[in-house]
C-alpha atoms as a PDB file:
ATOM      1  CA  UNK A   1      -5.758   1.962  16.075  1.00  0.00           C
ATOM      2  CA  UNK A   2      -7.718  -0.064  13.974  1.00  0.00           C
ATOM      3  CA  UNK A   3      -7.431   0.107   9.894  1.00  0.00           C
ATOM      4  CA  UNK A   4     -10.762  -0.300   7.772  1.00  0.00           C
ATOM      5  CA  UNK A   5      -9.779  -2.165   5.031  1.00  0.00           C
ATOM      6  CA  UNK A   6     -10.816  -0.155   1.583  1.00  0.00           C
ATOM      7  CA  UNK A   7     -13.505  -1.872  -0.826  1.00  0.00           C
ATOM      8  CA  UNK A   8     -11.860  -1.576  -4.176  1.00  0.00           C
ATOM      9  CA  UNK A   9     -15.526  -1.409  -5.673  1.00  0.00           C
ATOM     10  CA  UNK A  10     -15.695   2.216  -4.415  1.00  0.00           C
ATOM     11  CA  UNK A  11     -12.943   3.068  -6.210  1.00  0.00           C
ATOM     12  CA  UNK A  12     -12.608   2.666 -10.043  1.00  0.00           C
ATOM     13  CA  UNK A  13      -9.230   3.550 -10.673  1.00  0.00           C
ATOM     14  CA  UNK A  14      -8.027   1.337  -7.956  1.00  0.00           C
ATOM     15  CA  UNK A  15      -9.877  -1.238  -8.899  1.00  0.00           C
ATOM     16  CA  UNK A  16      -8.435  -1.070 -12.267  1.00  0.00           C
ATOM     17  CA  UNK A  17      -5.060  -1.385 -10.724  1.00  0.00           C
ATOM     18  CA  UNK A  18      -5.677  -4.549  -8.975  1.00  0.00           C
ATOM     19  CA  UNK A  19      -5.944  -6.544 -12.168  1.00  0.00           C
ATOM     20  CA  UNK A  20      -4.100  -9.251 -10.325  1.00  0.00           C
ATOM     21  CA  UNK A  21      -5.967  -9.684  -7.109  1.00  0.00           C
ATOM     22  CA  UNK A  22      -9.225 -11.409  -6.534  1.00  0.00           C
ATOM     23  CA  UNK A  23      -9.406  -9.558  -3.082  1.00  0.00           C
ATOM     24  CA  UNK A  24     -12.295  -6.992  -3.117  1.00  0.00           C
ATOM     25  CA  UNK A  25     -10.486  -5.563  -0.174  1.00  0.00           C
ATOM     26  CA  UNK A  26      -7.650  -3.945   0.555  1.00  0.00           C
ATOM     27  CA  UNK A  27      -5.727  -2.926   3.801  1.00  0.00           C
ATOM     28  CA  UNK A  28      -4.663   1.076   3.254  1.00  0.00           C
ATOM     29  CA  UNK A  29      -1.155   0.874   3.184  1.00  0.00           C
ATOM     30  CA  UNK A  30      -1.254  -2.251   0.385  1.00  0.00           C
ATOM     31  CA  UNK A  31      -4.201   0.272  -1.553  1.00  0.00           C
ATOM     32  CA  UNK A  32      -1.062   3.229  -1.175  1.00  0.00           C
ATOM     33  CA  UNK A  33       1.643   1.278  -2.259  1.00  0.00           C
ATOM     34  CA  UNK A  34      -0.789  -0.410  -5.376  1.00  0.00           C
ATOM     35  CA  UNK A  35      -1.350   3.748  -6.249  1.00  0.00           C
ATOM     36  CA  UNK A  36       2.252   4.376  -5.913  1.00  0.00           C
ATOM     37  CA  UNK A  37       3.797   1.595  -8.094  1.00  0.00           C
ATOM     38  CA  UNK A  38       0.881   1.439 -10.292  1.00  0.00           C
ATOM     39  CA  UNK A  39       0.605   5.226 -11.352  1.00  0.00           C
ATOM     40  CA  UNK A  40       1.615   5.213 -14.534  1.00  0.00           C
ATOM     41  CA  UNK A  41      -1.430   2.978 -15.019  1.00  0.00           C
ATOM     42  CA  UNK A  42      -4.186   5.151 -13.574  1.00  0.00           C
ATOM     43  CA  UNK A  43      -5.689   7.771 -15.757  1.00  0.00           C
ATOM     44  CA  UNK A  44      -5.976  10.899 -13.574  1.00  0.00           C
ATOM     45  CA  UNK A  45      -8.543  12.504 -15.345  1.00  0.00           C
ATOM     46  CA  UNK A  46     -10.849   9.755 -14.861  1.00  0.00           C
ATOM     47  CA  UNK A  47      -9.894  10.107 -10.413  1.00  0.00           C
ATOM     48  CA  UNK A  48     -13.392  10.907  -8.628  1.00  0.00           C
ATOM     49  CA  UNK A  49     -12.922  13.133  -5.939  1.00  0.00           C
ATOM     50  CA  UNK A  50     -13.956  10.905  -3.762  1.00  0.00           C
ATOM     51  CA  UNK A  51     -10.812   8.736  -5.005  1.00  0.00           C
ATOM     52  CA  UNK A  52      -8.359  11.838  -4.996  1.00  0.00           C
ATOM     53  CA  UNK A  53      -9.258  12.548  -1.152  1.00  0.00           C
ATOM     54  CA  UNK A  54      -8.953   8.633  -1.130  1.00  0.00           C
ATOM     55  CA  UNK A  55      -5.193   9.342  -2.601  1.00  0.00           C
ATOM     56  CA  UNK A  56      -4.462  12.423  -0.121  1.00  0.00           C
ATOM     57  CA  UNK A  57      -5.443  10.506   2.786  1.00  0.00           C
ATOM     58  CA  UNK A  58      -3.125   7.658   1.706  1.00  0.00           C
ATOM     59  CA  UNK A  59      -0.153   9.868   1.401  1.00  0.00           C
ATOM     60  CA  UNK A  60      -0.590  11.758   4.498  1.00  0.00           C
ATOM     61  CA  UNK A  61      -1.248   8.749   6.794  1.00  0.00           C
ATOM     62  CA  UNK A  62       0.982   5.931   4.567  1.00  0.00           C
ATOM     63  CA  UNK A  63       3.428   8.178   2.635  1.00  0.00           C
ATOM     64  CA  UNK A  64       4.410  10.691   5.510  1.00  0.00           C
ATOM     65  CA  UNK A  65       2.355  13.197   2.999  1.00  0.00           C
ATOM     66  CA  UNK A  66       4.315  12.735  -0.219  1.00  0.00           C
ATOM     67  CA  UNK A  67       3.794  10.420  -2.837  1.00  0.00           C
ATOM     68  CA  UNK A  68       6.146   8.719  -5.236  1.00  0.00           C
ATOM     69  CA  UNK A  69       4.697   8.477  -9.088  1.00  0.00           C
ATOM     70  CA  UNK A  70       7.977   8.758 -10.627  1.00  0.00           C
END
């Protein structure tokens, strides 16, 4: 199955979370594990819907539907 890599520009609080990578995209599971390790740096009131189903989708496909943001 083919991945579509994910255009951080779509995304604003993933974007924000790539501070170090020049990339503009990402493959999914590299964009899940950025979310994951990077929580405490997102700001979850500012999440889009469009970024939470982003999220969801990530931790069903990626995170065997659970996500770490301990």
């Amino acid at each position: 199955m083919a991945t579509t890599r994910i255009d951080r520009t779509r995304y604003p609080e993933l974007d924000l979370i790539m501070w170090d990578r020049a990339d503009r995209f990402v493959e999914p599971e590299a964009a899940f594990h950025l979310y994951e390790t990077r929580w405490r740096f997102i700001d979850q009131k500012r999440l889009t819907e469009h970024e939470h189903a982003l999220i969801e989708r990530l931790a069903k496909e990626h995170g065997h539907g659970v996500m770490l943001t301990a």
